[in-house]
Protein backbone atom coordinates (compact mmCIF):
# COMPACT_ATOMS: atom_id res chain seq x y z
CA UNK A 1 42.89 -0.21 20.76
CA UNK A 2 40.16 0.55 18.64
CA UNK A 3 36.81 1.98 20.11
CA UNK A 4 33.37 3.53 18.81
CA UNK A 5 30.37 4.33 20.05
CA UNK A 6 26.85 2.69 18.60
CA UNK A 7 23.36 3.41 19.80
CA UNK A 8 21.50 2.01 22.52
CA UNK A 9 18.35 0.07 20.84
CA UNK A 10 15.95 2.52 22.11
CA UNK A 11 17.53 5.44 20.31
CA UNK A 12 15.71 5.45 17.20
CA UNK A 13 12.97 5.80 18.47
CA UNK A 14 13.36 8.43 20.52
CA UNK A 15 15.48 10.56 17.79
CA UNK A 16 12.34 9.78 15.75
CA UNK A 17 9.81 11.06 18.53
CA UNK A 18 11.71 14.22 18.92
CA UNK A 19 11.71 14.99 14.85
CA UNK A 20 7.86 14.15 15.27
CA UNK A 21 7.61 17.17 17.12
CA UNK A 22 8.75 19.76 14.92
CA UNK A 23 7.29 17.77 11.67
CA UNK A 24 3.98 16.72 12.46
CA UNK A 25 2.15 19.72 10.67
CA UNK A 26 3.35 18.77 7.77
CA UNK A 27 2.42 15.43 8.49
CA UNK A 28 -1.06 16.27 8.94
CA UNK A 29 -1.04 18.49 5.50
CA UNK A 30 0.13 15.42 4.12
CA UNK A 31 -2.91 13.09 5.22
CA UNK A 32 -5.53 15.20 4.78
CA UNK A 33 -4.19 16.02 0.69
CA UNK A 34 -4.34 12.09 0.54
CA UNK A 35 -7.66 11.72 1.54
CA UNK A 36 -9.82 14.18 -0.50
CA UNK A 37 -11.08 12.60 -3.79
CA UNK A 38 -13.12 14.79 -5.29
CA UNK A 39 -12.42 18.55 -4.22
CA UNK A 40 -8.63 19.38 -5.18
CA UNK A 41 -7.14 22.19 -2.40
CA UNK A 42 -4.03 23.24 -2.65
CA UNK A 43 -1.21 23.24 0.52
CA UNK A 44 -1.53 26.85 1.11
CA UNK A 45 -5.21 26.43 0.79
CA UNK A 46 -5.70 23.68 2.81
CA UNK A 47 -3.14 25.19 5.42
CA UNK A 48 -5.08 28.70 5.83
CA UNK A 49 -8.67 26.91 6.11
CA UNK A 50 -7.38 24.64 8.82
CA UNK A 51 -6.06 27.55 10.77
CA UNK A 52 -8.85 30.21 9.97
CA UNK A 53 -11.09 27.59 11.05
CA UNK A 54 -9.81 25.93 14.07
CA UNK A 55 -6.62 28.29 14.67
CA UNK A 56 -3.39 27.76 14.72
CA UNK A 57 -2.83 24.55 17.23
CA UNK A 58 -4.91 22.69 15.03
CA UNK A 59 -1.86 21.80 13.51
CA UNK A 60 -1.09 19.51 16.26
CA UNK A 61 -4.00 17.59 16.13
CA UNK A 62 -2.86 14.41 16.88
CA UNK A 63 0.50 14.66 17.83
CA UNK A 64 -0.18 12.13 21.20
CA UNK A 65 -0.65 9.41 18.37
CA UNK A 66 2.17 10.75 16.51
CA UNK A 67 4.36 10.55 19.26
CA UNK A 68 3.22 7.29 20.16
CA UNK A 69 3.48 6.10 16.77
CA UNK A 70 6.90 6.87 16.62
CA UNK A 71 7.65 5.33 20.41
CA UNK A 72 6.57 1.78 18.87
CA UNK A 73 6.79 1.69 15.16
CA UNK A 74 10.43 3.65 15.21
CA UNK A 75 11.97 1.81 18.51
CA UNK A 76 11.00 -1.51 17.11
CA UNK A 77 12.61 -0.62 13.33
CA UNK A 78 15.36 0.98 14.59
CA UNK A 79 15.83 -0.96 17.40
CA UNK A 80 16.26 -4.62 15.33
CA UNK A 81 17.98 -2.97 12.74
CA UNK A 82 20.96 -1.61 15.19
CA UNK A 83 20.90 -4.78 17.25
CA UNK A 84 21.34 -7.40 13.78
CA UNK A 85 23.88 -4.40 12.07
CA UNK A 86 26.06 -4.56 15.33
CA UNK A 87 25.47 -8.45 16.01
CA UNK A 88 27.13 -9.21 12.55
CA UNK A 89 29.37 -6.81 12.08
CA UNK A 90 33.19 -7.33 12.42
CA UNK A 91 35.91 -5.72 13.90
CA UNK A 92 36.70 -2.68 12.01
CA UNK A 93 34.15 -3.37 9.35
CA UNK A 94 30.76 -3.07 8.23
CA UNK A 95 27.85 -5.66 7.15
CA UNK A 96 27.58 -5.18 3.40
CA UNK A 97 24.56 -3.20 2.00
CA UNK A 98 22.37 -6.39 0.79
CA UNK A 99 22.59 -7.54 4.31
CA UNK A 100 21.94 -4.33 5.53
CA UNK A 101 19.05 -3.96 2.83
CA UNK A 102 17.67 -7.48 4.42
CA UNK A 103 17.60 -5.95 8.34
CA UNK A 104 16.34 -3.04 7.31
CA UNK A 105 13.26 -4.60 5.19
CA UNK A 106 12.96 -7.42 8.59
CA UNK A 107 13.17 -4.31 11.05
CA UNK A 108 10.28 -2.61 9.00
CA UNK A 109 7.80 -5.37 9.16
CA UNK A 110 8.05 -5.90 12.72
CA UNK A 111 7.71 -2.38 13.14
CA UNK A 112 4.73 -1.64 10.70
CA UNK A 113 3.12 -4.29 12.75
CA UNK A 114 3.51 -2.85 15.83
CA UNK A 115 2.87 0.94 15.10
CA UNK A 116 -0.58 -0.01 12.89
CA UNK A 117 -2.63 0.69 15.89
CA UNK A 118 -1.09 4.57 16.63
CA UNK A 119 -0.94 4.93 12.87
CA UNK A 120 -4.67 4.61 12.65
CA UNK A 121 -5.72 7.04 15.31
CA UNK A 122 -3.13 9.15 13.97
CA UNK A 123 -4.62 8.78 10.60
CA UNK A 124 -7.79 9.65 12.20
CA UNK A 125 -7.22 12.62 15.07
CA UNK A 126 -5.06 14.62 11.78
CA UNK A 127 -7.61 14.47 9.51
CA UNK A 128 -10.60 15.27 12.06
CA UNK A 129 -9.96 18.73 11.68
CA UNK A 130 -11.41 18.50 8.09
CA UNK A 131 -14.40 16.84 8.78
CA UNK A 132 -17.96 18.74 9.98
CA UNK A 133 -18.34 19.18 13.75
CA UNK A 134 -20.78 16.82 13.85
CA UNK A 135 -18.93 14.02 11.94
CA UNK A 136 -15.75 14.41 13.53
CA UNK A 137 -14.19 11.26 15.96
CA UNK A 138 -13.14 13.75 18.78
CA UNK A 139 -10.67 11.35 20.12
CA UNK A 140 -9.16 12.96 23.31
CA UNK A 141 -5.72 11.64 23.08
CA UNK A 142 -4.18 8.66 21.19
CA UNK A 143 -4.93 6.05 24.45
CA UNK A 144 -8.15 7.00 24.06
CA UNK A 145 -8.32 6.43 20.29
CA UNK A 146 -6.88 3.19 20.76
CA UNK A 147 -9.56 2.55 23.46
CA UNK A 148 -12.14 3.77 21.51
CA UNK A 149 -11.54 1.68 18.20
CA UNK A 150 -11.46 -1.33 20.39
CA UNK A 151 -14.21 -0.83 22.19
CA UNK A 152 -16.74 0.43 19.27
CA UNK A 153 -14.99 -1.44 16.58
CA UNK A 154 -13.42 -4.42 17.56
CA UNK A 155 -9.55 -5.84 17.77
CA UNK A 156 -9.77 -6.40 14.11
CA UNK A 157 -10.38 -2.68 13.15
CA UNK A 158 -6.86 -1.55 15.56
CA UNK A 159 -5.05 -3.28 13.11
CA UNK A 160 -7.07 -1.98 9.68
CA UNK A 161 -4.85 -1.02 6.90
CA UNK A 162 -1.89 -3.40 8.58
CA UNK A 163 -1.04 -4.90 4.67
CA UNK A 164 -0.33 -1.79 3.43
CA UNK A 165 1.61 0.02 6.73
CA UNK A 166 3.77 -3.11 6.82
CA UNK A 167 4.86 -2.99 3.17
CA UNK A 168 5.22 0.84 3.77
CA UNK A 169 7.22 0.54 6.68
CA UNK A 170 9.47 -2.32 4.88
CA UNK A 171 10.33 0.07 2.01
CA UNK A 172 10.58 2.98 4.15
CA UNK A 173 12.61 1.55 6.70
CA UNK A 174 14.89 0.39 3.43
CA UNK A 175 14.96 3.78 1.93
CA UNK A 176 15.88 5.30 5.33
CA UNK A 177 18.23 2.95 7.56
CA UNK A 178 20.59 1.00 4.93
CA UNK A 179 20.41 4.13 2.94
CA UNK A 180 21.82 6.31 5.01
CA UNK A 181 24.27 4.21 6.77
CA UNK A 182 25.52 3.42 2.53
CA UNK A 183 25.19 7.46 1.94
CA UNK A 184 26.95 8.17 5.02
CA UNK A 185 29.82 5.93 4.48
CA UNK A 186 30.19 7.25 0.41
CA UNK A 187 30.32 10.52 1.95
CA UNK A 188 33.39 9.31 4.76
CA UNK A 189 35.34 8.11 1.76
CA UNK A 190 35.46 11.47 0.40
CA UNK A 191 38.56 13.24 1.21
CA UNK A 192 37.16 16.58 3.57
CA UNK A 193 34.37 15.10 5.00
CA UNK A 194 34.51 13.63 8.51
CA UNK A 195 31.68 11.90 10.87
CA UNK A 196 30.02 15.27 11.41
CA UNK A 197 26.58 16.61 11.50
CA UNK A 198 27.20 18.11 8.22
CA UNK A 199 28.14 14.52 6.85
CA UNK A 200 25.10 13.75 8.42
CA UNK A 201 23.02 16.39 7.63
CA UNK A 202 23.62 15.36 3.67
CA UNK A 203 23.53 11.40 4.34
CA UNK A 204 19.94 11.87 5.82
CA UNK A 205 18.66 14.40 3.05
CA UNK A 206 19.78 11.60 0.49
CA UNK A 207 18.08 9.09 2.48
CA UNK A 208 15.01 10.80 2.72
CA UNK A 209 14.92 11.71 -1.39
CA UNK A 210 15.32 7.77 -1.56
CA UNK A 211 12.16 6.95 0.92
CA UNK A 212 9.70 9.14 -0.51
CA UNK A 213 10.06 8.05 -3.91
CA UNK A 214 9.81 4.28 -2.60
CA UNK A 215 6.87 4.87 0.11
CA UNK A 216 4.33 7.50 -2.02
CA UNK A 217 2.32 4.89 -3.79
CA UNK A 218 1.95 2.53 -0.31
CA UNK A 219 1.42 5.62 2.08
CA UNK A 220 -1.39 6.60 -0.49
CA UNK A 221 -3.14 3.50 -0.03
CA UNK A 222 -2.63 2.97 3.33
CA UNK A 223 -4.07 6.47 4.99
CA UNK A 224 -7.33 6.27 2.15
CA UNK A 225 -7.85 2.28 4.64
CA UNK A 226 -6.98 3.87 7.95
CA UNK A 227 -9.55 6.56 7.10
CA UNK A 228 -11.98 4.66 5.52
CA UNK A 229 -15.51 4.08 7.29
CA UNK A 230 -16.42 0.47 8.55
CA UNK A 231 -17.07 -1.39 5.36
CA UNK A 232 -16.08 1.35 2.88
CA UNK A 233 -13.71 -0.92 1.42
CA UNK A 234 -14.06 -4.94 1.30
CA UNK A 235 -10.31 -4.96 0.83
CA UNK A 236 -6.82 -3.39 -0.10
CA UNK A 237 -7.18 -4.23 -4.07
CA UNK A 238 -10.31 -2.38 -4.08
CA UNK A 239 -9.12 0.89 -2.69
CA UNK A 240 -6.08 0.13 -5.28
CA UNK A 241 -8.79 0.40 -7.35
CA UNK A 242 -10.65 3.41 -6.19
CA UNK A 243 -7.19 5.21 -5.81
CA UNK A 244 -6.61 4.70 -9.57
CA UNK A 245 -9.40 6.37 -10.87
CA UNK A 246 -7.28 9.39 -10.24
CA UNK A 247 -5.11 8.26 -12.65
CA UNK A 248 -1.19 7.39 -11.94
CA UNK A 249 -1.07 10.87 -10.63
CA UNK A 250 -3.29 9.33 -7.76
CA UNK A 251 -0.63 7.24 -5.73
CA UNK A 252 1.19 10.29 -5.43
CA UNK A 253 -1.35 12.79 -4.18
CA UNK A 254 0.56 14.85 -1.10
CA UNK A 255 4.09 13.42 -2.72
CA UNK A 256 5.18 17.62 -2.50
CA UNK A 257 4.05 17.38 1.20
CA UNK A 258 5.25 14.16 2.09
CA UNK A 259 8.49 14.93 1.24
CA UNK A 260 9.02 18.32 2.47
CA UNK A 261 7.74 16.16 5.82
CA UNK A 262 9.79 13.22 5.23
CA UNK A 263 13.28 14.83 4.48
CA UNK A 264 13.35 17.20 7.71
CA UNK A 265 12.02 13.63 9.69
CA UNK A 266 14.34 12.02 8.41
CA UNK A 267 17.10 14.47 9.15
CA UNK A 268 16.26 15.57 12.33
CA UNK A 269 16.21 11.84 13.13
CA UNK A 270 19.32 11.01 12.60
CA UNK A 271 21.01 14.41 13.75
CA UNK A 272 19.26 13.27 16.71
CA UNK A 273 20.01 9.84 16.76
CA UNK A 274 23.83 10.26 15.81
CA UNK A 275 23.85 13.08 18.94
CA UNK A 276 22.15 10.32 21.13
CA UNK A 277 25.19 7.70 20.03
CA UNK A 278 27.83 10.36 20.45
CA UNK A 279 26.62 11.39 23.99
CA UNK A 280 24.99 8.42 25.69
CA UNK A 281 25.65 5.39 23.18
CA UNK A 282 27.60 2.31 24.04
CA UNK A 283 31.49 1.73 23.90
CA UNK A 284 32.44 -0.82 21.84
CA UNK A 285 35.85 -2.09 21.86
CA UNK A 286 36.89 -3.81 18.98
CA UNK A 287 39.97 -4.93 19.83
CA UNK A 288 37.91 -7.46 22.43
CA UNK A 289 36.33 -8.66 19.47
């Protein structure tokens, strides 16, 4: 009798929600390098204005629409890539990494999709902390972000910047899920290592080197049209545009940031997820099969 465990489809995104948590700092750092133009600050810079200025917990500005981001945009990724990996997989072996590649880049649309509207007010609540007093959104929570943007700026606007978050989330959800089940099983065939969180621990890092080289370029574009004011921008190829002024340099302002963000995400999210499957995930029998 042969037996494993595999997630539940609503893992991801809670593995994801709980790296949010200890991340989204960064995060912010990350959106508010990406949005300046003119002025160049540095981390530290930026860092000890935003807390000499607001204090420390201004740091978590945003994280409701963080979390919420990851509650729709992660479940629905993670969720349809698990599902499809486990629906075609056989008995004792694994869907091949083009396939994989394929769910992963399917699981990402439907995902960007559904987490453009948190993205956005996430966008916005992180980088309110950088604006005047009397410029700033003040959105209480994420619900009423969401409530907000529909109600002073239409349907439409909820989903501004969708282009861009989809093709990010397609290449991140690439970069991320089919490369760290392919780093994960490289590492397995190496004689000392065993399914482990240090096996894991290394599969993720990998995985997150891999989306943050992929996703720069796209996540610079698509926080410069979440953040953009109501007719800033008539559309995506102009803030290409605008973007490249800076020079090729440009689509990968925050790229330090993003990835010191990214690769503890993206560990913590699967150290997470893979305690998730070990504790509470679903026996699977193969010899049923």
């Amino acid at each position: 009798m042969s037996e494993t465990k595999v997630s539940r489809w609503y893992f991801g995104g809670l593995a994801a929600a709980g790296a949010a948590c200890f991340t989204h700092p960064l995060d912010l750092i990350k959106v508010q390098l990406q949005t300046q133009q003119e002025t160049k600050v540095s981390i530290l810079k930026l860092t000890a204005n935003i807390i000499r200025n607001d204090g420390i917990l201004a740091l978590y500005n945003g994280i409701s629409a963080s979390l919420l981001r990851q509650l729709t945009y992660s479940t629905a990724r993670f969720g349809i890539y698990e599902v499809c990996k486990q629906a075609l997989s056989s008995p004792g072996e694994q869907v091949s990494f083009p396939v994989r590649v394929f769910i992963a880049g399917v699981a990402g649309a439907a995902g960007g999709i559904i987490g453009t509207p948190a993205d956005l007010v996430n966008v916005r609540m992180q980088n309110d902390v950088k604006l005047p007093p009397d410029q700033r959104r003040n959105y209480k929570h994420a619900l009423d972000g969401l409530w907000k943007v529909y109600r002073q700026e239409g349907l439409s606007r909820c989903f501004s910047g969708a282009s861009a978050a989809t093709s990010r989330a397609v290449v991140m959800t690439i970069g991320q899920l089919s490369f760290y089940d392919q780093f994960k099983m490289f590492f397995l065939s190496i004689q000392g290592f065993e399914d482990n969180p240090t096996t894991h621990f290394l599969s993720s890092l990998c995985a997150g080197g891999v989306a943050t080289a992929m996703t720069q370029p796209l996540d610079v574009v698509k926080t410069r049209a979440m953040n953009a004011k109501p007719g800033e921008f008539k559309n995506m190829m102009q803030i290409f545009v605008y973007t490249a002024k800076l020079g090729p340099l440009g689509f990968f302002k925050g790229f330090l940031p993003a990835f010191v963000r990214l690769a503890p995400q993206t560990i913590l999210t699967f150290l997470f997820l893979e305690q998730l499957r070990t504790n509470f995930g679903v026996v699977v029998d193969h010899s049923k099969k």
